[in-house]
Protein backbone atom coordinates (compact mmCIF):
# COMPACT_ATOMS: atom_id res chain seq x y z
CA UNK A 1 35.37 6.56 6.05
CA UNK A 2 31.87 6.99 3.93
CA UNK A 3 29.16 8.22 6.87
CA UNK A 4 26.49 6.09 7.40
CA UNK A 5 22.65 6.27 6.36
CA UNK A 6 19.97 5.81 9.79
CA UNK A 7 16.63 4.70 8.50
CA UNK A 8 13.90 4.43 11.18
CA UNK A 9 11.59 1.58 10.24
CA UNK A 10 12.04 -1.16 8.11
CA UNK A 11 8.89 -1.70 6.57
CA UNK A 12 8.35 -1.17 2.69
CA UNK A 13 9.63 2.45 2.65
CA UNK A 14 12.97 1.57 4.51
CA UNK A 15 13.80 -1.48 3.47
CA UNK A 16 13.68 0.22 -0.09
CA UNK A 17 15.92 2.82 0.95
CA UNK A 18 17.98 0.61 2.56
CA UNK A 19 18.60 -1.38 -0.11
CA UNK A 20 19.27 1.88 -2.52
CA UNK A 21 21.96 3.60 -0.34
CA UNK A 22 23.80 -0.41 0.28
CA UNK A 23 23.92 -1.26 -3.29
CA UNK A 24 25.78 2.44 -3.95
CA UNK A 25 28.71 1.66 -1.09
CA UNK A 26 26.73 3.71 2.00
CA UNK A 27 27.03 1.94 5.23
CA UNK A 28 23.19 1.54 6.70
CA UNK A 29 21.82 0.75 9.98
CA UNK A 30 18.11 -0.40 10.23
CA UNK A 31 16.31 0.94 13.17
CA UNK A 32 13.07 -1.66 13.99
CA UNK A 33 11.22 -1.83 17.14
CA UNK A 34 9.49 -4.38 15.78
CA UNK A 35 9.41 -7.08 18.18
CA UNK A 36 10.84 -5.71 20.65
CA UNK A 37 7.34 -2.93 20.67
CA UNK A 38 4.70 -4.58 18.82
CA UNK A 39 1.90 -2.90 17.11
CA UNK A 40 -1.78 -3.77 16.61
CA UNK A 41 -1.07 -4.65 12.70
CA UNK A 42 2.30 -6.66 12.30
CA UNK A 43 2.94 -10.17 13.55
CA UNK A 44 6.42 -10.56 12.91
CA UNK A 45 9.75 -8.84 13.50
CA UNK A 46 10.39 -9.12 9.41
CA UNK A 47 11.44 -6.81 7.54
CA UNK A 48 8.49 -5.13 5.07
CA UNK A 49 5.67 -7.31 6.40
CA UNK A 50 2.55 -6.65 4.83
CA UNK A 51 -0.61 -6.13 7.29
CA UNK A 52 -3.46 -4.81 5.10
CA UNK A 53 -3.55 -6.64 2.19
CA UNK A 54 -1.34 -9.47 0.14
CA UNK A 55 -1.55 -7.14 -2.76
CA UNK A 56 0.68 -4.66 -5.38
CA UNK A 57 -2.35 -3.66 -6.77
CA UNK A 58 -2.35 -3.80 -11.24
CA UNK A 59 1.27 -4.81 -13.09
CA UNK A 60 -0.04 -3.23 -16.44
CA UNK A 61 2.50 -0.73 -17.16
CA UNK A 62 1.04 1.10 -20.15
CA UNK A 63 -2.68 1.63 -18.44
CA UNK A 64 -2.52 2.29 -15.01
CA UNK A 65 0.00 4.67 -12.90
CA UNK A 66 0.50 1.91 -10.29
CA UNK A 67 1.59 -0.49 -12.92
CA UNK A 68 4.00 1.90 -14.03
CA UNK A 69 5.14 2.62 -10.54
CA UNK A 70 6.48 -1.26 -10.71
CA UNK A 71 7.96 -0.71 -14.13
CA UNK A 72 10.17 2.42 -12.90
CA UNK A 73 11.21 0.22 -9.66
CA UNK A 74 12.34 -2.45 -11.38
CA UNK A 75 14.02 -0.50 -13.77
CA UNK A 76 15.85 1.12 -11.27
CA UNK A 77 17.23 -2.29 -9.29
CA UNK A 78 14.23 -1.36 -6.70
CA UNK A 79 14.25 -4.77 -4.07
CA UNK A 80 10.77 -4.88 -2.87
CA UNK A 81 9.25 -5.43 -6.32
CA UNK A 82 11.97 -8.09 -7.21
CA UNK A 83 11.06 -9.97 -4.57
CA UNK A 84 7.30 -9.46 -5.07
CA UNK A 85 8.13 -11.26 -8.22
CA UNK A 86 9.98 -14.21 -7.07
CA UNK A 87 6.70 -14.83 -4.81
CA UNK A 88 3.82 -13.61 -6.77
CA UNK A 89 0.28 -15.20 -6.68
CA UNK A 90 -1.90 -15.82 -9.54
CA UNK A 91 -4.46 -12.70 -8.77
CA UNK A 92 -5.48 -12.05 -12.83
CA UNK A 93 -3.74 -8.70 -13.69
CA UNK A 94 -2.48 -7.63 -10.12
CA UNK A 95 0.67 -8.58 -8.85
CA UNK A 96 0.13 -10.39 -5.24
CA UNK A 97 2.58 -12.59 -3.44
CA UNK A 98 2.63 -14.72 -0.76
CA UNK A 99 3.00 -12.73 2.16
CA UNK A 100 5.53 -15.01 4.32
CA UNK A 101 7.37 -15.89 1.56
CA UNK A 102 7.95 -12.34 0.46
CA UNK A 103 9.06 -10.76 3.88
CA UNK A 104 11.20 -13.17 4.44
CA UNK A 105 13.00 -13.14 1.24
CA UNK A 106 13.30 -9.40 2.09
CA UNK A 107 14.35 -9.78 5.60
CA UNK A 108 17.52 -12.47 4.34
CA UNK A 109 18.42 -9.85 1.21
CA UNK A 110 18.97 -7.02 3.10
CA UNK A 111 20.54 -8.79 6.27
CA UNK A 112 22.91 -11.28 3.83
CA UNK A 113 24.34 -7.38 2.36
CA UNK A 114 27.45 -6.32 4.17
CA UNK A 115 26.45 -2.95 4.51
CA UNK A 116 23.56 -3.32 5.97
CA UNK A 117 22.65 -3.93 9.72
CA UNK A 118 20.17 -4.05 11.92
CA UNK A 119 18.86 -2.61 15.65
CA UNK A 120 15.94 -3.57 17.51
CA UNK A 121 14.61 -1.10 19.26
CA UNK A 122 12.48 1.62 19.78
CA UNK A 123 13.97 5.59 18.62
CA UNK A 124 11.69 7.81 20.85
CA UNK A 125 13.08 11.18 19.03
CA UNK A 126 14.40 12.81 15.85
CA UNK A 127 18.30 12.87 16.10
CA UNK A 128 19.92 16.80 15.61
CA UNK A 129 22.85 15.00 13.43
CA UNK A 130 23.78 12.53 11.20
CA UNK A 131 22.01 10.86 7.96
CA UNK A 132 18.41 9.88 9.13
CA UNK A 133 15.59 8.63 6.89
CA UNK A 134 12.40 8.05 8.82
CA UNK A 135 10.04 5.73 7.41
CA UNK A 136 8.26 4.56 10.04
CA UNK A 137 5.15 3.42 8.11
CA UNK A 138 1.14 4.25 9.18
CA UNK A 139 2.10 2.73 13.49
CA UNK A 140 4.84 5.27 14.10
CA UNK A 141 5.36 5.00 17.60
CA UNK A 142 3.79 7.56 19.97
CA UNK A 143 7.05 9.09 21.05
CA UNK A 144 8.66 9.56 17.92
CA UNK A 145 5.68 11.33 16.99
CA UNK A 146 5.29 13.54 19.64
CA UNK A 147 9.11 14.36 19.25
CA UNK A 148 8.42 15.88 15.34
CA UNK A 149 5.16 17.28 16.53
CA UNK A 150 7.53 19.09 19.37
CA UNK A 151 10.03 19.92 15.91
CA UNK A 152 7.24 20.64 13.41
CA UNK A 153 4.37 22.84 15.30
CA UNK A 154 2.15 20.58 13.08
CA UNK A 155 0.89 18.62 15.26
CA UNK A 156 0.59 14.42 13.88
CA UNK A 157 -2.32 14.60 11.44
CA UNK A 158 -3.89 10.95 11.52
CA UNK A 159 -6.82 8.83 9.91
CA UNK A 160 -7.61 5.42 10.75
CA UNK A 161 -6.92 2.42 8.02
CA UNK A 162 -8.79 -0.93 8.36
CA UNK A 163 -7.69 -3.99 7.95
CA UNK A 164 -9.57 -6.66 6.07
CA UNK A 165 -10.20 -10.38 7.07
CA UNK A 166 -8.59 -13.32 6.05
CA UNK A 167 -10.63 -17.07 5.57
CA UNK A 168 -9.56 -20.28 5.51
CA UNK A 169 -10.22 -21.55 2.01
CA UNK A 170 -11.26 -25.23 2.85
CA UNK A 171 -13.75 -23.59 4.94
CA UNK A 172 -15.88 -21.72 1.86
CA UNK A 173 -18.63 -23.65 0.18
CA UNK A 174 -17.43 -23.86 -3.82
CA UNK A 175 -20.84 -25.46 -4.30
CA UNK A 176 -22.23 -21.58 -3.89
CA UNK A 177 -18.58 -19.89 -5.01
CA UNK A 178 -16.79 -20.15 -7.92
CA UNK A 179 -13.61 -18.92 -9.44
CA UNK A 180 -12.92 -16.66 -12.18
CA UNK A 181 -11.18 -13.18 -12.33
CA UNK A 182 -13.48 -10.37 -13.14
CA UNK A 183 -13.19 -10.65 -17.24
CA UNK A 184 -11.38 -13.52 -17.17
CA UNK A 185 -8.20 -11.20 -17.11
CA UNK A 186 -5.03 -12.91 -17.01
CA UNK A 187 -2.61 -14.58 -19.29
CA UNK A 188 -2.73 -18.11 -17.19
CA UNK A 189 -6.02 -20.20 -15.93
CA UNK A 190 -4.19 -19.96 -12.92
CA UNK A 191 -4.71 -15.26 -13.22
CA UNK A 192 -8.17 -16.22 -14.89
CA UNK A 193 -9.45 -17.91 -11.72
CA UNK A 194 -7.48 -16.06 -9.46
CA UNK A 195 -10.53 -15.00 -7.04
CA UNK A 196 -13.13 -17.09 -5.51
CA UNK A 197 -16.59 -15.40 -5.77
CA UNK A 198 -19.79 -15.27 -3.53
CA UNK A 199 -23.04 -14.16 -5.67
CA UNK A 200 -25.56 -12.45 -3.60
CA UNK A 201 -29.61 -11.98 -4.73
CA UNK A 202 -31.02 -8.88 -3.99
CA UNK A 203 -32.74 -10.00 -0.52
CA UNK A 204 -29.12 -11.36 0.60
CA UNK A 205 -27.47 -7.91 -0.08
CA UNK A 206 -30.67 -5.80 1.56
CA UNK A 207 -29.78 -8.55 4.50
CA UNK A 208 -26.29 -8.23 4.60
CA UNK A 209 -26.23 -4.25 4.53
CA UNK A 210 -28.63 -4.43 7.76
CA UNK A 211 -26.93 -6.03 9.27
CA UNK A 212 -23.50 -4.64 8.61
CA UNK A 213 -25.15 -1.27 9.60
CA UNK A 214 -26.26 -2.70 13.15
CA UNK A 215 -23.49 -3.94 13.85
CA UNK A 216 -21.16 -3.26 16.93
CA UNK A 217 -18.24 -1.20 15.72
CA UNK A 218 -15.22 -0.10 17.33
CA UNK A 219 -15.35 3.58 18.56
CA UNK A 220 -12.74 6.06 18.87
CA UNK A 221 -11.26 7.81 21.28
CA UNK A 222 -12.22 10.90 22.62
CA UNK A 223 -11.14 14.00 20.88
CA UNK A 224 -10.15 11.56 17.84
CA UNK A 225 -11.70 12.26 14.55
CA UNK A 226 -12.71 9.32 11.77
CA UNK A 227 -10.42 10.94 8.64
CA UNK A 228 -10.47 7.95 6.51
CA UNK A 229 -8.99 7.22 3.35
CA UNK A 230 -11.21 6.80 0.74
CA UNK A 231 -8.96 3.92 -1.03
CA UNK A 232 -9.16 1.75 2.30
CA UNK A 233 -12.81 2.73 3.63
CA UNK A 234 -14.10 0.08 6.27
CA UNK A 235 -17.36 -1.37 4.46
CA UNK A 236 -19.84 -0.26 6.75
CA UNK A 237 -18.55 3.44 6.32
CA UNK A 238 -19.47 2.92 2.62
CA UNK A 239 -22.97 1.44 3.16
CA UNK A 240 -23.94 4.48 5.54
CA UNK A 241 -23.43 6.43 2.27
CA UNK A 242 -25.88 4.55 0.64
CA UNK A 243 -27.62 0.92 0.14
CA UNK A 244 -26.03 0.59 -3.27
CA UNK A 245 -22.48 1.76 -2.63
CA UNK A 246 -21.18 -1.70 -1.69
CA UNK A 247 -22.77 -2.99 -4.91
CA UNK A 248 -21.13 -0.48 -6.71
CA UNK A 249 -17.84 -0.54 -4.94
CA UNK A 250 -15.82 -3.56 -3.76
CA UNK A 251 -19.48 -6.00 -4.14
CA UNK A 252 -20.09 -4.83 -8.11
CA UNK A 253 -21.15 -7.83 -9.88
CA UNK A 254 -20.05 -6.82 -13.41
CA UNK A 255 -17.29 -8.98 -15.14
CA UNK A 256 -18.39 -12.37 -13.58
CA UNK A 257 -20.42 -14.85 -14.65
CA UNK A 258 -21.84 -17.79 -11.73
CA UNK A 259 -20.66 -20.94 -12.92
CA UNK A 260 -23.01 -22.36 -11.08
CA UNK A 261 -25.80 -20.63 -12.90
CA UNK A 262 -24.80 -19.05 -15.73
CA UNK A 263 -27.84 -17.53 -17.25
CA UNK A 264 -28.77 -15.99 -13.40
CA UNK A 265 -27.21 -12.09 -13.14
CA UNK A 266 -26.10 -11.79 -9.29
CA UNK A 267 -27.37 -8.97 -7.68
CA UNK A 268 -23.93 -7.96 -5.74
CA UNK A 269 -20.63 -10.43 -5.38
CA UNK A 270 -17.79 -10.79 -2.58
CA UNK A 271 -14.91 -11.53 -4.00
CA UNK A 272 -11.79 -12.76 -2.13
CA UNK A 273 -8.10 -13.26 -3.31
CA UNK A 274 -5.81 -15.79 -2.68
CA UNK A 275 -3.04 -14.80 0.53
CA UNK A 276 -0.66 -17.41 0.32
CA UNK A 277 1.53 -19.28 -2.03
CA UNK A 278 -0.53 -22.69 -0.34
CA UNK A 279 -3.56 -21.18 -1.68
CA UNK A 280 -4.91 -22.00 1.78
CA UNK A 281 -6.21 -18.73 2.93
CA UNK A 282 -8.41 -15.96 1.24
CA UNK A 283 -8.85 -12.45 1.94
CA UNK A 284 -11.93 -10.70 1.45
CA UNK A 285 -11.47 -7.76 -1.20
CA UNK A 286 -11.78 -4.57 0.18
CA UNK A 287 -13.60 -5.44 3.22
CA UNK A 288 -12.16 -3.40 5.53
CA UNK A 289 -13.74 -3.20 8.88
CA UNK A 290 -14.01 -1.44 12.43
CA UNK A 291 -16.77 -3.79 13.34
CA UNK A 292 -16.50 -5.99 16.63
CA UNK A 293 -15.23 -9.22 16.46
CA UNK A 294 -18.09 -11.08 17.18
CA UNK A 295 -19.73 -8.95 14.67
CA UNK A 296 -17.41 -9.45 12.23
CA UNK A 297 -17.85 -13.36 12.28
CA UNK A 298 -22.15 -12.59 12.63
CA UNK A 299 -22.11 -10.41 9.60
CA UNK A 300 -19.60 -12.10 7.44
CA UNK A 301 -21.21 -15.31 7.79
CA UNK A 302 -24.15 -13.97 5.68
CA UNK A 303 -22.17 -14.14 2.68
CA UNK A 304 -23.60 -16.80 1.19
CA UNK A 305 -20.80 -18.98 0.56
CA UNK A 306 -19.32 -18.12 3.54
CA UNK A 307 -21.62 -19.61 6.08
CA UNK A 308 -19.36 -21.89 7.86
CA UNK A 309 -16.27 -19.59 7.44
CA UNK A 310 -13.65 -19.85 9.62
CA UNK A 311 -11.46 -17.29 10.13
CA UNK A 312 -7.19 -16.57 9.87
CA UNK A 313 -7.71 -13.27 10.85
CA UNK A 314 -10.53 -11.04 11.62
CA UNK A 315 -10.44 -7.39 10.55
CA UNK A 316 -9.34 -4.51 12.59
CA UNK A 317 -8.49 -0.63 13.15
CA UNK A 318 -5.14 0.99 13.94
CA UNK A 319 -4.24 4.94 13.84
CA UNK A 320 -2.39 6.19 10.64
CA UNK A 321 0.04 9.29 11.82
CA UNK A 322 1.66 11.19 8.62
CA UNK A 323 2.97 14.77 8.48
CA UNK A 324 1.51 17.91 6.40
CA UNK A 325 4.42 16.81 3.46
CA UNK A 326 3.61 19.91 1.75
CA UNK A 327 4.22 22.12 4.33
CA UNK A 328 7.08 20.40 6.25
CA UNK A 329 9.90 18.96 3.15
CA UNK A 330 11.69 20.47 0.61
CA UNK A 331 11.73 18.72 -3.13
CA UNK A 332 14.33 16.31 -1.50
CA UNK A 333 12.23 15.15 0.86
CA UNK A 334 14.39 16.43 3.76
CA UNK A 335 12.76 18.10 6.67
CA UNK A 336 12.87 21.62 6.74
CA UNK A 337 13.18 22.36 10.51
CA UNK A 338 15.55 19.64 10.13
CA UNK A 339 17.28 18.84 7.02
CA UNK A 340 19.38 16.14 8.05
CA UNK A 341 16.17 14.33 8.12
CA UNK A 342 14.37 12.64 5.18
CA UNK A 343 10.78 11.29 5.49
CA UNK A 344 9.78 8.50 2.91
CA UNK A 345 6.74 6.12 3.40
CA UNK A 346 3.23 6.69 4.15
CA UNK A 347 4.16 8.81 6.95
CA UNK A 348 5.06 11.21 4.13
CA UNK A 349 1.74 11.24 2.69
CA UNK A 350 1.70 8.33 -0.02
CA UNK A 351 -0.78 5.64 0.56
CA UNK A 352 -0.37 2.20 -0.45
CA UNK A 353 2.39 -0.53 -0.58
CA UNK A 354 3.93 0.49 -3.81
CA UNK A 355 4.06 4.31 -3.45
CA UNK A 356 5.61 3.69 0.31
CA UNK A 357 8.43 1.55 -1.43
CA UNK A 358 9.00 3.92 -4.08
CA UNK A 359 9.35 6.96 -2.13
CA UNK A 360 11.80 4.90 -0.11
CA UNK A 361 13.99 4.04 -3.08
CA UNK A 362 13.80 7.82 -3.76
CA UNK A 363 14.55 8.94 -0.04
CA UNK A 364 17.76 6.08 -0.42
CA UNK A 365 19.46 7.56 -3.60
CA UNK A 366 19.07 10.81 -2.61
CA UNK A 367 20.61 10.64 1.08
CA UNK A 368 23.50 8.88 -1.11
CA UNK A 369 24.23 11.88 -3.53
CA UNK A 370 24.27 13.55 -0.64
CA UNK A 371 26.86 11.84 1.50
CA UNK A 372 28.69 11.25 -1.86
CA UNK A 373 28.54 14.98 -2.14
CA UNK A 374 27.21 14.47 -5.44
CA UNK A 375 24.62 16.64 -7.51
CA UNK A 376 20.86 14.62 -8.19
CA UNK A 377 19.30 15.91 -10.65
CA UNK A 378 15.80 16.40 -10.33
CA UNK A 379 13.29 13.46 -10.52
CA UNK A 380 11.10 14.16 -13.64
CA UNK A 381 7.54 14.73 -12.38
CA UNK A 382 6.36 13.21 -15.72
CA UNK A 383 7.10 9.84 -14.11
CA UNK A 384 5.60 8.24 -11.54
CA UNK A 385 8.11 8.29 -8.61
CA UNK A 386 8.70 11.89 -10.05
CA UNK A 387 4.27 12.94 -9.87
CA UNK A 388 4.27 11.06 -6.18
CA UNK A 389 7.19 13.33 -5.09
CA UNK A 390 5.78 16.61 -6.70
CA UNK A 391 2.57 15.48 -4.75
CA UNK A 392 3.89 15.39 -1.54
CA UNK A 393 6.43 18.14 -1.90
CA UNK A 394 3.92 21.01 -2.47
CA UNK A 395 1.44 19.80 -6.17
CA UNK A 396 -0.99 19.16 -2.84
CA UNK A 397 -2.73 22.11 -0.82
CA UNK A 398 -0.96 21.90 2.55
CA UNK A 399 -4.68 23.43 4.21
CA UNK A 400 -6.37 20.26 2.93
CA UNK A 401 -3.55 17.66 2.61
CA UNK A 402 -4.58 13.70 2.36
CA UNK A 403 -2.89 10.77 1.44
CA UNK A 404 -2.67 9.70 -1.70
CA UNK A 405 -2.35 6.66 -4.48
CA UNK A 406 -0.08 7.21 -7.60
CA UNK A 407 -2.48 8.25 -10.13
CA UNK A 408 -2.66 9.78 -13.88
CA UNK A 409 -4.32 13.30 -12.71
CA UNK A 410 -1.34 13.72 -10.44
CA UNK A 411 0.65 13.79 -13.64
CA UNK A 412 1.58 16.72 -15.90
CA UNK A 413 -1.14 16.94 -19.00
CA UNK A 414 0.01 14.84 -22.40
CA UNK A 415 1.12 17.84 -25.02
CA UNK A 416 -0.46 17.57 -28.54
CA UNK A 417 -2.84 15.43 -30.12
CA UNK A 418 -2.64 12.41 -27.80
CA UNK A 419 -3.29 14.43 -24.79
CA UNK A 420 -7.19 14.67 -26.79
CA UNK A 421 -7.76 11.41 -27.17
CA UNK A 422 -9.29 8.74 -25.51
CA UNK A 423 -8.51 7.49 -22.44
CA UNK A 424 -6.63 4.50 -23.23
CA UNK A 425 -4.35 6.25 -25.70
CA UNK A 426 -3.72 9.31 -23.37
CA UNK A 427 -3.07 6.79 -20.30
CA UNK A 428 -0.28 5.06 -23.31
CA UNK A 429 1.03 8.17 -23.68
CA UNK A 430 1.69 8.82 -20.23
CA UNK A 431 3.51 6.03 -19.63
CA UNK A 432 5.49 6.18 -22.91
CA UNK A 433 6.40 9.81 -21.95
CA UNK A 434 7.33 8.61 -18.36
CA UNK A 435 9.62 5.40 -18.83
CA UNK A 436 11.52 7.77 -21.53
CA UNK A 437 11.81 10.21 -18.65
CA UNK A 438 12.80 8.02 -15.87
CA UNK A 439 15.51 6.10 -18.17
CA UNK A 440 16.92 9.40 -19.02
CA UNK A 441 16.73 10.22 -15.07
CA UNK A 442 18.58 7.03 -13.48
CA UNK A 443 21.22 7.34 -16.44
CA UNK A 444 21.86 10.92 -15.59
CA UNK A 445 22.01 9.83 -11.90
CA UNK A 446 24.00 6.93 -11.79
């Protein structure tokens, strides 16, 4: 009888894996806690529910690594981004979905599989035996960390992530807004006007940044520290590095032009993407916040635009535990204390929805070679999945190890005349040179 495949957590990274090791014949039991212990983020008991953001991030495969992270997934029968697919939202050139829809075509794919089954409840420590994958995402429970902080004599490192807030659309003022996609990128009108944007003048920013700055935030505990990620700063941590950072960062007016007054340049713009396949709620685009509640609603409701907002969802805070990767797995992501043990996720040291499902799908074939008994051979770190798992596996410094988004400098230097190029001709040769690579990889591995 084929031994079965544990996965703790069935958020992006384990429903990934899941789905890897059931469509290869392994027998696999989910582990969720979820609802049985809720968590500060999720709302549901569903299977790879998305807290933070409605969001993939770009599609383009041939000019940005995340883009090419989809491309490899797909090619490689990866769930999560099929289903992203079947419930995508026009967002210009990123690849959003409709949040409900999407984990709950997720949840019914992987429970509908034979193989595949799933517990509710809480695992409080690593198991000495057996096939484990833990991907318990950025909430891992406080006893399962404290049992491979007792393993690891690393400690949990942590940051905090913050969580941006969602708006009613009928409740924003499209006499002020407008829509339009920052350079009208998108193939559709429905990708061209995928965002709804706010214009601010220059007194309404200086206004806004006040009083984002006096605002009542959320404060820590003691002996925490603030480690944040610089991908998913709150927006008040940006604007103490500077009055202009917001305007250059998530609030940068370039690309857009007001359709209300076209020949007027907007000093700074909040932009906010569709959340749901309704088209009835908004989130604000990287806004990110540890501010108060009542703060939020004080402070938001500057946004011109935004006046009479009401809100889905305010923003929030929530601890983000992951392990020292670098230090703690080999190159097949298996604990070394512990090598019947794989860790995939952000809890492994990737940040963002993609890279979490990818190193699942990664974590899932390999814990089926091995149960097969079967030889893997190794992922090509000219890809994508292949630069994220060199990453996390010891390409970072263990004494200074972060999260971290798929990215171009994570990958081995072009060879030859299109390595000198520019820009978008080395990024094309990247991803020629990777999709070449990761064919030749999942053909060698089937």
């Amino acid at each position: 009888m084929t031994e079965m495949l544990h996965i703790i957590g069935g958020g992006m990274a384990g429903s990934e894996a899941a789905w890897a090791a059931a469509s290869a014949g392994i027998p696999v039991t989910i582990h969720e806690m979820r609802p049985r212990v809720a968590t500060f983020a999720h709302r549901t008991g569903k299977l790879a529910e998305m807290v933070c953001s409605n969001s993939f991030r770009s599609d383009d495969h041939e000019q940005n690594a995340v883009g090419l992270l989809h491309w490899e997934m797909r090619a490689a029968g990866g769930l999560l981004i099929e289903m992203a697919n079947r419930h995508r939202l026009p967002a210009g050139g990123a690849l959003a979905v409709d949040r409900e829809g999407f984990s709950q075509a997720v949840t019914d794919r992987l429970l509908a599989h034979p193989l595949v089954t799933l517990a509710e409840g809480e695992i409080t420590a690593l198991p000495d035996r057996g096939h484990w994958i833990v991907a318990t995402g950025p909430l891992t429970g406080s006893a399962l960390a404290d049992s491979i902080a007792a393993l690891t004599g690393a400690g949990s490192l942590a940051f905090f992530d913050a969580i941006a807030p969602i708006v009613h659309a009928e409740t924003i003022d499209m006499d002020i807004a407008w829509r339009q996609s920052r350079y009208d990128k998108g193939e559709t009108e429905d990708e061209r006007t995928a965002y709804v944007n706010c214009p601010m003048t220059r007194a309404e920013y200086e206004d806004f940044v006040d009083a984002l700055l006096a605002a009542d935030k959320t404060e820590f505990h003691e002996g925490e520290t603030a480690g944040y990620f610089d991908g998913c700063l709150p927006i008040e941590v940006m604007a103490e590095r500077g009055r202009d950072t917001l305007r250059f960062g998530p609030m940068k007016p370039v690309g857009l032009t007001n359709a209300h007054a076209p020949g007027v340049k907007p000093y700074a713009v909040v932009q906010l993407r569709r959340d749901n396949a309704l088209g009835t709620l908004y989130n604000i685009v990287g806004f990110q916040t540890k501010m108060k509640y009542g703060a939020q609603v004080d402070v938001f409701r500057k946004i011109p635009g935004l006046r009479d907002a009401a809100f889905a969802r305010l923003g929030g805070i929530h601890r983000n535990t992951f392990i020292n990767s670098p230090r703690l797995l080999d190159g097949r992501l298996r604990l070394r204390a512990r090598p019947n043990i794989r860790f995939a996720g952000q809890i492994s040291g990737v940040e963002g929805y993609v890279e979490s499902a990818a190193m699942g799908l990664l974590a899932g074939r390999m814990a089926v070679a091995e149960i097969l008994g079967r030889d893997l051979p190794p992922v090509p770190p000219t890809t994508a999945t292949g630069a994220l798992l060199a990453h996390v596996t010891g390409g970072a410094d263990a004494r200074s190890f972060q999260p971290m988004n798929v990215n171009f400098g994570l990958f081995p230097p072009v060879e030859g005349p299109a390595g000198r190029r520019g820009r978008k001709d080395r990024y094309r040769a990247y991803t020629d040179r990777a999709k070449q690579d990761w064919m030749a990889w999942l053909s060698a591995a089937a």
